[in-house]
C-alpha atoms as a PDB file:
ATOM      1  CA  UNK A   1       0.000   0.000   0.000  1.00  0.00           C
ATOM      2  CA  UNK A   2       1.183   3.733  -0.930  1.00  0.00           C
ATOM      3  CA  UNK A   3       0.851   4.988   2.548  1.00  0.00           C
ATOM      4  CA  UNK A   4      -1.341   5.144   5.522  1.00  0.00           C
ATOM      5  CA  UNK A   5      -3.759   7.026   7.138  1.00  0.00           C
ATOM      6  CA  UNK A   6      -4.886   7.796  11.127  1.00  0.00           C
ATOM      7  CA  UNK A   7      -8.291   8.603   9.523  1.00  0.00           C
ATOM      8  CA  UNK A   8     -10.794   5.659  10.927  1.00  0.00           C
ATOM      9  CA  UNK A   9     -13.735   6.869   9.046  1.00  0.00           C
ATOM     10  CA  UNK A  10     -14.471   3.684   6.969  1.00  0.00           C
ATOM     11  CA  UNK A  11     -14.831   1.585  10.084  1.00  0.00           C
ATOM     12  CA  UNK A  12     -18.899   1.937  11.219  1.00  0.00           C
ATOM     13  CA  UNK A  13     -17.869  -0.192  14.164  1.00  0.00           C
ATOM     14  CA  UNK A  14     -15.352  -2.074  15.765  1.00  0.00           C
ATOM     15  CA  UNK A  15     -15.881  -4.098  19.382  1.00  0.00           C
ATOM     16  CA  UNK A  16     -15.544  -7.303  20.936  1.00  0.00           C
ATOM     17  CA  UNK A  17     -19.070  -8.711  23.291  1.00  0.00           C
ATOM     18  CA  UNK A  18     -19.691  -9.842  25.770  1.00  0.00           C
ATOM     19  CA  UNK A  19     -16.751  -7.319  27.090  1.00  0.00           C
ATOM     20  CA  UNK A  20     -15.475  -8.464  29.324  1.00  0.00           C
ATOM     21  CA  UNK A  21     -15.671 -11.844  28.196  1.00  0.00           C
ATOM     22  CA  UNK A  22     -16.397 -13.988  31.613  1.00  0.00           C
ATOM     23  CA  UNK A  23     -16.732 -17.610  32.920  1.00  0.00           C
ATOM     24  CA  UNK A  24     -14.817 -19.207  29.737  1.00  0.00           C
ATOM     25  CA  UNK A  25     -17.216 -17.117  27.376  1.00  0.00           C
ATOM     26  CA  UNK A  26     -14.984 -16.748  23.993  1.00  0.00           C
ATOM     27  CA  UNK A  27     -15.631 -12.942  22.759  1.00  0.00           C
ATOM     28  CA  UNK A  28     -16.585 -12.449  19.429  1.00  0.00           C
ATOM     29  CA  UNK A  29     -14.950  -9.779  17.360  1.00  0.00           C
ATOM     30  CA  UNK A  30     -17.044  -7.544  15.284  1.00  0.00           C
ATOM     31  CA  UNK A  31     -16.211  -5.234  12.536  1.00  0.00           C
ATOM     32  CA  UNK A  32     -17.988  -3.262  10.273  1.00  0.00           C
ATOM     33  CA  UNK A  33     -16.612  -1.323   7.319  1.00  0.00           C
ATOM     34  CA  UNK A  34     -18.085   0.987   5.199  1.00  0.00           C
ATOM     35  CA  UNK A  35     -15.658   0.807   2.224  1.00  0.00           C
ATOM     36  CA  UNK A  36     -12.824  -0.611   1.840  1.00  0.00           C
ATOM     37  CA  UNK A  37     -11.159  -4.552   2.182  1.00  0.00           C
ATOM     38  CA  UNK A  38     -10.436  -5.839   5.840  1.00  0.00           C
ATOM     39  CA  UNK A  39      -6.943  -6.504   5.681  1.00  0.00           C
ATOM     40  CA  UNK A  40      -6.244  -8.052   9.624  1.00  0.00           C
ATOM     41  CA  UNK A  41      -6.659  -7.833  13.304  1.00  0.00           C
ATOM     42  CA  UNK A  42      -4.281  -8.182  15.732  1.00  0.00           C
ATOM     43  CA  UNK A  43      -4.268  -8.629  19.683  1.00  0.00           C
ATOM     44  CA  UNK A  44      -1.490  -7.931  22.023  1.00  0.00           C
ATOM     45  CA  UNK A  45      -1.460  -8.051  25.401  1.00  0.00           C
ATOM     46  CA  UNK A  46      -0.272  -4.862  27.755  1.00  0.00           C
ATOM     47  CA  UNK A  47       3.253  -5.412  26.957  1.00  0.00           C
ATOM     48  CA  UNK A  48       2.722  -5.090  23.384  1.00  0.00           C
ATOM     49  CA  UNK A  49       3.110  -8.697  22.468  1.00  0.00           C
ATOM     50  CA  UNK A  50       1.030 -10.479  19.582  1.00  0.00           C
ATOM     51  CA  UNK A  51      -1.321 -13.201  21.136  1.00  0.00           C
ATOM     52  CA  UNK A  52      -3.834 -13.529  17.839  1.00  0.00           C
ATOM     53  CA  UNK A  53      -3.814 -12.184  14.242  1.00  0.00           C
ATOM     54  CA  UNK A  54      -6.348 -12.908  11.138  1.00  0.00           C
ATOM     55  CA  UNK A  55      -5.593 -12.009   7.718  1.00  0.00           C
ATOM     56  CA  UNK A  56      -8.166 -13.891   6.456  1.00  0.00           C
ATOM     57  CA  UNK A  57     -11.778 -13.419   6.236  1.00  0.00           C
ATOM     58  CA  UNK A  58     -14.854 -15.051   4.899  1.00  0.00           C
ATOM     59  CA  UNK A  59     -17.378 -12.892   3.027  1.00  0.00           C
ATOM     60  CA  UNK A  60     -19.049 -10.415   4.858  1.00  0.00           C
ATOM     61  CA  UNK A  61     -22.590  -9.785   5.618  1.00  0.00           C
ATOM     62  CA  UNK A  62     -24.197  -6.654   3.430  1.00  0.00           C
ATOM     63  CA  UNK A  63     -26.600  -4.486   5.080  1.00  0.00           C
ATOM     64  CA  UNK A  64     -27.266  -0.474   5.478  1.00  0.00           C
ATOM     65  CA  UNK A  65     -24.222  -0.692   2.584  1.00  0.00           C
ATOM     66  CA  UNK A  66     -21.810  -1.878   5.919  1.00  0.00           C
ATOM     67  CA  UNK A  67     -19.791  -4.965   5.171  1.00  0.00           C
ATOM     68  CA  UNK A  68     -19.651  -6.858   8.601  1.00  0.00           C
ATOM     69  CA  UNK A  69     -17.328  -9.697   9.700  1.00  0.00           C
ATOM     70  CA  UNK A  70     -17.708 -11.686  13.242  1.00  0.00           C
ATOM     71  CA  UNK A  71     -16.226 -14.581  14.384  1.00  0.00           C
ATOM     72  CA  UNK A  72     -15.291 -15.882  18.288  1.00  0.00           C
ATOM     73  CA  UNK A  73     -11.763 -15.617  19.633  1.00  0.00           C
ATOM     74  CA  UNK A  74     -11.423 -19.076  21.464  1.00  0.00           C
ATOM     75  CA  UNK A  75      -9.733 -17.724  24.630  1.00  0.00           C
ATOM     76  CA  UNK A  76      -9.367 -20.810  26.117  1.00  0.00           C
ATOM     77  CA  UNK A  77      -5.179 -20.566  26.388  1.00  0.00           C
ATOM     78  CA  UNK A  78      -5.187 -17.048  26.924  1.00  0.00           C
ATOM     79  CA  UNK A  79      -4.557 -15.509  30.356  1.00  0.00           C
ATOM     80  CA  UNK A  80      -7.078 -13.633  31.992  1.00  0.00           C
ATOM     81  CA  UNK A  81      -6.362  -9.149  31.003  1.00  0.00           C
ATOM     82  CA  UNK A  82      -6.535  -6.731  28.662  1.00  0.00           C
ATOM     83  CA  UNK A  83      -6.062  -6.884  25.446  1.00  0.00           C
ATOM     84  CA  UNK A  84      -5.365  -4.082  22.778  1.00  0.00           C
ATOM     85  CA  UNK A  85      -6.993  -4.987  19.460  1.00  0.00           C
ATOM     86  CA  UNK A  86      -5.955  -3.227  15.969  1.00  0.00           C
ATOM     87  CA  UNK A  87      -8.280  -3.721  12.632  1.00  0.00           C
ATOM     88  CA  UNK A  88      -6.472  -2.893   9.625  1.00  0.00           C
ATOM     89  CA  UNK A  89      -8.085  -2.157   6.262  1.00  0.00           C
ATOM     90  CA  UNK A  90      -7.041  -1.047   3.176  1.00  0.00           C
ATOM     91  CA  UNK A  91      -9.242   1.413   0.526  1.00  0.00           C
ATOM     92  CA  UNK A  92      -7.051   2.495  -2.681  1.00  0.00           C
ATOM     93  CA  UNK A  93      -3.982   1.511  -1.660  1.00  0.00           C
ATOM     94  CA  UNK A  94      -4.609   3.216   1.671  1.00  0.00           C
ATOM     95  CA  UNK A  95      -4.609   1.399   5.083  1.00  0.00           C
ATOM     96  CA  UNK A  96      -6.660   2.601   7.733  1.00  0.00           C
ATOM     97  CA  UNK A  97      -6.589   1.205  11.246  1.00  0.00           C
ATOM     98  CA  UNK A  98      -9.236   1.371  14.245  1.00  0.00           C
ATOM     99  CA  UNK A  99      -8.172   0.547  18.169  1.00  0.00           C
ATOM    100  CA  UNK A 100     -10.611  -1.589  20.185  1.00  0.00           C
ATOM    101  CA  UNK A 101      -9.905  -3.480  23.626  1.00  0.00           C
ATOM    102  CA  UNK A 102     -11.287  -6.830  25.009  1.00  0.00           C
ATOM    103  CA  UNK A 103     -11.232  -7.905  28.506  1.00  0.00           C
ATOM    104  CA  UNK A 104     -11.115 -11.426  29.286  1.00  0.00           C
ATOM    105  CA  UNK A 105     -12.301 -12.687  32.737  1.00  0.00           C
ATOM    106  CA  UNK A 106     -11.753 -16.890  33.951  1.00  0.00           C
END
């Protein structure tokens, strides 16, 4: 991609539920774009460290002209915390990227 952008504004909505995730619940991840291709999300925990990526997506859902993706993070190795989520997406050879958190409780 030719460069990057702060600008969120083609992400609708990014945000993991139930959050926090409790009693061996896996979260689900939601995202919903208004233009562009979802290109990967990432987790790290506090210290910055990777714990989960996805780069690959299955078609979304269509509706309101929002492209939405879901699917569970299976939390069942991961210590309980906080947990910084990024969504990356690229429109025209632009990437955009949207922060989110997800709290998992054991």
């Amino acid at each position: 991609p030719s460069g990057s952008s702060p600008d969120d504004s083609i992400f609708a909505n990014v945000f993991s539920y139930p959050n926090p995730s409790k009693h061996g619940a896996n979260p689900k991840i939601h995202v919903e774009l208004r233009q562009g291709d979802l290109s990967k999300v990432r987790l790290y925990n506090l210290a910055g460290e990777l714990v989960q990526e996805w780069d690959s997506f299955g078609a979304p859902s269509v509706s309101d002209n929002l492209q939405t993706f879901e699917w569970t993070w299976d939390t069942g190795n991961i210590a309980p915390g906080i947990y910084q989520g990024l969504a990356v997406a690229i429109q025209n050879g632009t990437l955009y990227a949207k922060k989110f958190r997800v709290g998992v409780r054991k």
